[in-house]
N, C-alpha and C. Protein backbone atom coordinates (compact mmCIF):
# COMPACT_ATOMS: atom_id res chain seq x y z
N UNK A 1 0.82 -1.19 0.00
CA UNK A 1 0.00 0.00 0.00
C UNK A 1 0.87 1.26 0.00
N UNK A 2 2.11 1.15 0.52
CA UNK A 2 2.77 2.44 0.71
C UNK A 2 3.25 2.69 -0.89
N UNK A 3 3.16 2.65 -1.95
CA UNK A 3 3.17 2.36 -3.45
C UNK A 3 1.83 3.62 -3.32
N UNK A 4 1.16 3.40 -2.87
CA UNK A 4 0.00 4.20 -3.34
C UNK A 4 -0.07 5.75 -2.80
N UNK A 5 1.21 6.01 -1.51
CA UNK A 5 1.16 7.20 -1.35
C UNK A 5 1.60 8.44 -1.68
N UNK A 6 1.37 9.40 -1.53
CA UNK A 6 2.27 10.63 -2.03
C UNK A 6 2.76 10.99 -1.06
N UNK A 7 3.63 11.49 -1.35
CA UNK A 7 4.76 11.90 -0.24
C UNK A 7 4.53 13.50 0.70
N UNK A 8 3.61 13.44 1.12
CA UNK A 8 2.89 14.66 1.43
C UNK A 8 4.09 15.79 2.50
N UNK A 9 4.84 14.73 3.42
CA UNK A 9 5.84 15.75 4.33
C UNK A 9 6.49 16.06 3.34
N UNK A 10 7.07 16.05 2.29
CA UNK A 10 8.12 16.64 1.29
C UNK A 10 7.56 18.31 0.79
N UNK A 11 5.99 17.78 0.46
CA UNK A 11 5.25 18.62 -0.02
C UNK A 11 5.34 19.94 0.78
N UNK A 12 4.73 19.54 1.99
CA UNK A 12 4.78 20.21 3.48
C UNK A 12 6.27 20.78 3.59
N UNK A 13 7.00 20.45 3.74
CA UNK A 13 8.58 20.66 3.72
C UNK A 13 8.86 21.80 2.33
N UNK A 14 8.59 21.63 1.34
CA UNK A 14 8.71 22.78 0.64
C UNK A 14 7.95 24.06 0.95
N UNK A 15 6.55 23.37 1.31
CA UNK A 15 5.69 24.76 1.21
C UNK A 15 6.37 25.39 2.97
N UNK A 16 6.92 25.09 3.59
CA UNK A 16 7.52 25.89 5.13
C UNK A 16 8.59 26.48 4.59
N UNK A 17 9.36 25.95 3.65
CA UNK A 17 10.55 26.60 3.10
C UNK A 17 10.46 27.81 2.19
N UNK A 18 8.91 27.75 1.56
CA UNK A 18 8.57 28.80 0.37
C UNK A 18 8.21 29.71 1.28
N UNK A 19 7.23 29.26 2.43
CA UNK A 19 7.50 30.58 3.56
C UNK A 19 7.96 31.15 4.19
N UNK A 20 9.34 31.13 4.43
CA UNK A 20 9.95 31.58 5.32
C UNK A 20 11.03 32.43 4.11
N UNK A 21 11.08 31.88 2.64
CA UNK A 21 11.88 32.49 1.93
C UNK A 21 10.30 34.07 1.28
N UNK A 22 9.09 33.64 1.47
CA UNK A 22 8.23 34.46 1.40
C UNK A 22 8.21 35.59 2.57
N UNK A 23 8.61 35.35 3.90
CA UNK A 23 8.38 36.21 4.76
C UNK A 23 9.75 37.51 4.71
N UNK A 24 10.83 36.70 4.55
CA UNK A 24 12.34 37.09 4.09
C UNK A 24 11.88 38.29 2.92
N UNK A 25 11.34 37.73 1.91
CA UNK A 25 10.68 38.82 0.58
C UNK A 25 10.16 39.77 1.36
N UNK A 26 8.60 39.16 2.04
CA UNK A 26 8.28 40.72 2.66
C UNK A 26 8.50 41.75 3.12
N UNK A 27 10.19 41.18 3.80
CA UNK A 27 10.41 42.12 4.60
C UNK A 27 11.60 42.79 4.03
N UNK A 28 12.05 42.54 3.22
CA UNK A 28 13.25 42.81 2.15
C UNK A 28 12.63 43.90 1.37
N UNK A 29 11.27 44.04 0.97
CA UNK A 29 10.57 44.76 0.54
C UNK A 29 10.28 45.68 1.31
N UNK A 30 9.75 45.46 2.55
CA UNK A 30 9.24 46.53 3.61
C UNK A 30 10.52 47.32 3.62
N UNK A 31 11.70 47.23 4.13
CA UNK A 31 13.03 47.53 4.15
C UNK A 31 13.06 48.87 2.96
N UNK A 32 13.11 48.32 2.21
CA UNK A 32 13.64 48.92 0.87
C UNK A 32 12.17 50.40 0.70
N UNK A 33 10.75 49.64 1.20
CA UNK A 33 9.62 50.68 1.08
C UNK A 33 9.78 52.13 2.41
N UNK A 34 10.97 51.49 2.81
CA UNK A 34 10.99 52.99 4.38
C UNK A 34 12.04 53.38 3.90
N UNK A 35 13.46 52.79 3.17
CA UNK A 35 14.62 53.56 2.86
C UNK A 35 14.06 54.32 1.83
N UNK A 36 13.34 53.86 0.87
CA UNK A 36 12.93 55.00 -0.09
C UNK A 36 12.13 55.82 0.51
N UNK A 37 11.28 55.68 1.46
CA UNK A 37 11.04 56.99 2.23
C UNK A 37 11.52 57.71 2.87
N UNK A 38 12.70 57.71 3.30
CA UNK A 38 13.54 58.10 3.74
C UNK A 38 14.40 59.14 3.26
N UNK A 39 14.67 58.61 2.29
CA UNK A 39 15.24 59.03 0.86
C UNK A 39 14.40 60.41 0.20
N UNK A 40 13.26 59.93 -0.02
CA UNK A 40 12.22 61.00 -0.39
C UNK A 40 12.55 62.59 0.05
N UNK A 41 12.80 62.44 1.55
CA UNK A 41 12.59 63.35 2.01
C UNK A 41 13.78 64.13 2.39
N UNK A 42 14.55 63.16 1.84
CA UNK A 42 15.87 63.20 1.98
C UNK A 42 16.69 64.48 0.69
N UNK A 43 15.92 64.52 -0.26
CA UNK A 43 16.62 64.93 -1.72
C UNK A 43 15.51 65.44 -2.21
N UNK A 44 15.80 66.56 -3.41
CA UNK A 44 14.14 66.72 -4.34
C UNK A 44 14.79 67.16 -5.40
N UNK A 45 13.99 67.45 -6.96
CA UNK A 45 13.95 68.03 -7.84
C UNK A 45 13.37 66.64 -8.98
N UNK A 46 13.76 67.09 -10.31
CA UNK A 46 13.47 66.18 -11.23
C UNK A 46 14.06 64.44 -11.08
N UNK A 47 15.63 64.69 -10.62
CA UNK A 47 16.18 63.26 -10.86
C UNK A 47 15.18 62.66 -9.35
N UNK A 48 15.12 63.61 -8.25
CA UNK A 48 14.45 62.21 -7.49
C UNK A 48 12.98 61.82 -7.32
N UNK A 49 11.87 62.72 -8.06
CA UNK A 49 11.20 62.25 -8.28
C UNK A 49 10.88 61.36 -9.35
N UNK A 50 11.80 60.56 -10.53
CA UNK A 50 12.05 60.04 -11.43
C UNK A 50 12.61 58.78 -10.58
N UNK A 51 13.33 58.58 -9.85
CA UNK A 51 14.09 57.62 -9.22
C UNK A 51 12.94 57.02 -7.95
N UNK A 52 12.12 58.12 -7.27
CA UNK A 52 10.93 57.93 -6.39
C UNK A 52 9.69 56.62 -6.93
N UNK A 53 9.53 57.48 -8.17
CA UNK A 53 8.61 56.91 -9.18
C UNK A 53 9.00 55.69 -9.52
N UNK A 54 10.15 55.24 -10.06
CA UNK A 54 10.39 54.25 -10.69
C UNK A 54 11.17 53.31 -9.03
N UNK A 55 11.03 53.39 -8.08
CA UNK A 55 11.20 52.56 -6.92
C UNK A 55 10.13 51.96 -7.05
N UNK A 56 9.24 53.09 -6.59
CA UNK A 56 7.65 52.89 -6.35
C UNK A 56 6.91 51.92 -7.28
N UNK A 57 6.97 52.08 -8.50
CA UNK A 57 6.63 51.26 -9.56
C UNK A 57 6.90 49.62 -9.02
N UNK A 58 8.66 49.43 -9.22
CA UNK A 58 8.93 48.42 -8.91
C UNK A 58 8.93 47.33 -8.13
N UNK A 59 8.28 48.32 -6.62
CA UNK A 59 7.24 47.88 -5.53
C UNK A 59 6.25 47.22 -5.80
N UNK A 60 5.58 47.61 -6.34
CA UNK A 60 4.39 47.38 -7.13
C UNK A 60 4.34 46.21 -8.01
N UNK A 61 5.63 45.52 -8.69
CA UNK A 61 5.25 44.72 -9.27
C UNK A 61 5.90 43.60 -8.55
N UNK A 62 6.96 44.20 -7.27
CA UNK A 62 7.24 43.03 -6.08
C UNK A 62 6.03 42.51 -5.79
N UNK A 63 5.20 43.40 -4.99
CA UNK A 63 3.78 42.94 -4.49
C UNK A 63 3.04 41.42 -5.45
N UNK A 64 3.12 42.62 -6.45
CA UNK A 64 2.56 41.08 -7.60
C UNK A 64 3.27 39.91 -7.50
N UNK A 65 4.93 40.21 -7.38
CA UNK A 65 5.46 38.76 -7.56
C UNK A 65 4.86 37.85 -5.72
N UNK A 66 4.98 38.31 -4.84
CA UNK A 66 4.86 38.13 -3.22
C UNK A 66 3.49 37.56 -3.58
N UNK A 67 2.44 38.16 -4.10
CA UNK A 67 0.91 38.06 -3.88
C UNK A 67 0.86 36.31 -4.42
N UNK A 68 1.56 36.12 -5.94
CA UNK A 68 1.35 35.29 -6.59
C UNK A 68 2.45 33.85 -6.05
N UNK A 69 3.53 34.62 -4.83
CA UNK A 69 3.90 33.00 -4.59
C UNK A 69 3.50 32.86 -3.15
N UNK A 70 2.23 33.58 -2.72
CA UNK A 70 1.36 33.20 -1.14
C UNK A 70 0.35 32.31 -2.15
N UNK A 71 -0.22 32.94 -3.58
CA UNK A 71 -0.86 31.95 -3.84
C UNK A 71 -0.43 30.18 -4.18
N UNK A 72 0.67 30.21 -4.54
CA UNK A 72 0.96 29.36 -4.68
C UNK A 72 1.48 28.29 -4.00
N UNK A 73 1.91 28.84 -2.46
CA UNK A 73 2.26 28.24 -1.62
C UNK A 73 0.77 27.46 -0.68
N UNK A 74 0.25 28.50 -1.24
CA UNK A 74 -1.57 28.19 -0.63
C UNK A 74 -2.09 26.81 -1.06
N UNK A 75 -1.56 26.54 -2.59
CA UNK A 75 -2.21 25.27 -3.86
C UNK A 75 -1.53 24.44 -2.92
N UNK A 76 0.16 24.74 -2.70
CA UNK A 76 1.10 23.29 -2.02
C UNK A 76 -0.14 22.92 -0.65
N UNK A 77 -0.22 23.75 0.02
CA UNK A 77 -1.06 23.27 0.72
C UNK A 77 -2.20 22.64 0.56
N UNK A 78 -3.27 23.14 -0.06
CA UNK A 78 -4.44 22.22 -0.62
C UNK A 78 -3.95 21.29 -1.06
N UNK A 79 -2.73 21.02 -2.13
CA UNK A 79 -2.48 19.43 -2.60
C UNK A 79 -2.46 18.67 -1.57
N UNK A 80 -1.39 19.02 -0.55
CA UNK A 80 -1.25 17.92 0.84
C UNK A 80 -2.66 17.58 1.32
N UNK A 81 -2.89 18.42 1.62
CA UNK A 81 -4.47 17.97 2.53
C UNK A 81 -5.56 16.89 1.33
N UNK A 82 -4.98 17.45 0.38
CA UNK A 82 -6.18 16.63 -0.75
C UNK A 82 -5.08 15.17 -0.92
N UNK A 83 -4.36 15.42 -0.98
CA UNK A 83 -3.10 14.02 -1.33
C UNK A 83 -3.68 12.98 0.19
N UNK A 84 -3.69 13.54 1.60
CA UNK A 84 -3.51 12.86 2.56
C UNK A 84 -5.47 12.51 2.58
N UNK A 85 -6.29 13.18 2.13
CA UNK A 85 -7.82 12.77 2.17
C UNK A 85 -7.95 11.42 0.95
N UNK A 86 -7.13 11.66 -0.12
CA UNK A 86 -7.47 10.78 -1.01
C UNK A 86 -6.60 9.56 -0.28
N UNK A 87 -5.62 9.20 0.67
CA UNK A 87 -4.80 8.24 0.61
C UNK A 87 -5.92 7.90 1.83
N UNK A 88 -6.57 8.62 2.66
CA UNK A 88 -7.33 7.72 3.61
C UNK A 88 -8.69 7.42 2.94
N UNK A 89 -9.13 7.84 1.97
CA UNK A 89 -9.83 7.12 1.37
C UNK A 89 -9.42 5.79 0.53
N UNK A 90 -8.56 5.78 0.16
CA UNK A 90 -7.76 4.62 -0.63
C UNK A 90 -7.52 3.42 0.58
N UNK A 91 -7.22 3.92 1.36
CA UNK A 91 -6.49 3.31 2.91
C UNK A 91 -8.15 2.12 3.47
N UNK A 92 -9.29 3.21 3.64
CA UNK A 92 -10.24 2.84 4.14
C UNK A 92 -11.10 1.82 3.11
N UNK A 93 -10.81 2.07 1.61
CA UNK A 93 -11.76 1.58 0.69
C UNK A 93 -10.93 -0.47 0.50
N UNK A 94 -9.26 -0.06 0.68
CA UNK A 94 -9.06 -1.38 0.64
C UNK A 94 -9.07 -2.29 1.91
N UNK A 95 -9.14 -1.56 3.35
CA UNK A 95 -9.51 -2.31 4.36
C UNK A 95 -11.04 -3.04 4.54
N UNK A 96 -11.76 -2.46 4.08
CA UNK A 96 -13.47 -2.52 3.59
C UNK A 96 -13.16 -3.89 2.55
N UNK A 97 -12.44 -4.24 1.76
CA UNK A 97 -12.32 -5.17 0.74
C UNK A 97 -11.57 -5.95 1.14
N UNK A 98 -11.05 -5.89 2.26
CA UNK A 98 -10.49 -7.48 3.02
C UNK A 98 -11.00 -8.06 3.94
């Protein structure tokens, strides 16, 4: 029967690792979102609102990248839980047949 399982702690084991390299992002980001404020207020004219702008921007599409690997760390999770429901159904359906 162990042929029939998926290896769900591995699964689990990546998705703790995608979080903690996800929380590391957040805050690598947060970091970088107060030095540029910092900064802001720090300097003015054309070059730093050009350099402001284009931080800011790039924030912006961090977020997107951060947003889209919570989602994905979210799926690792649903697989496990769906991997470990289908193996106790598998588990229960061939004890029932012996």
């Amino acid at each position: 029967m162990e042929y029939l399982r998926a290896d769900t702690a591995a699964i689990r084991n990546i998705r703790e690792k995608g979080e903690v390299c996800l929380r590391k992002a957040e805050a690598g980001k947060e970091n970088l979102a107060e030095i540029l404020r910092e900064l802001n207020g720090a300097w003015s004219g054309d070059a730093a609102g050009a350099f402001v702008f284009s931080v800011s921007e790039e924030l912006k599409k961090l977020d997107t990248v951060l947003s889209a690997m919570a989602g994905v760390l979210e799926y690792q999770q649903t697989a496990a839980e769906e991997y470990e429901r289908c193996e106790a159904q598998i588990e229960e359906t061939i004890l029932a047949l012996s």
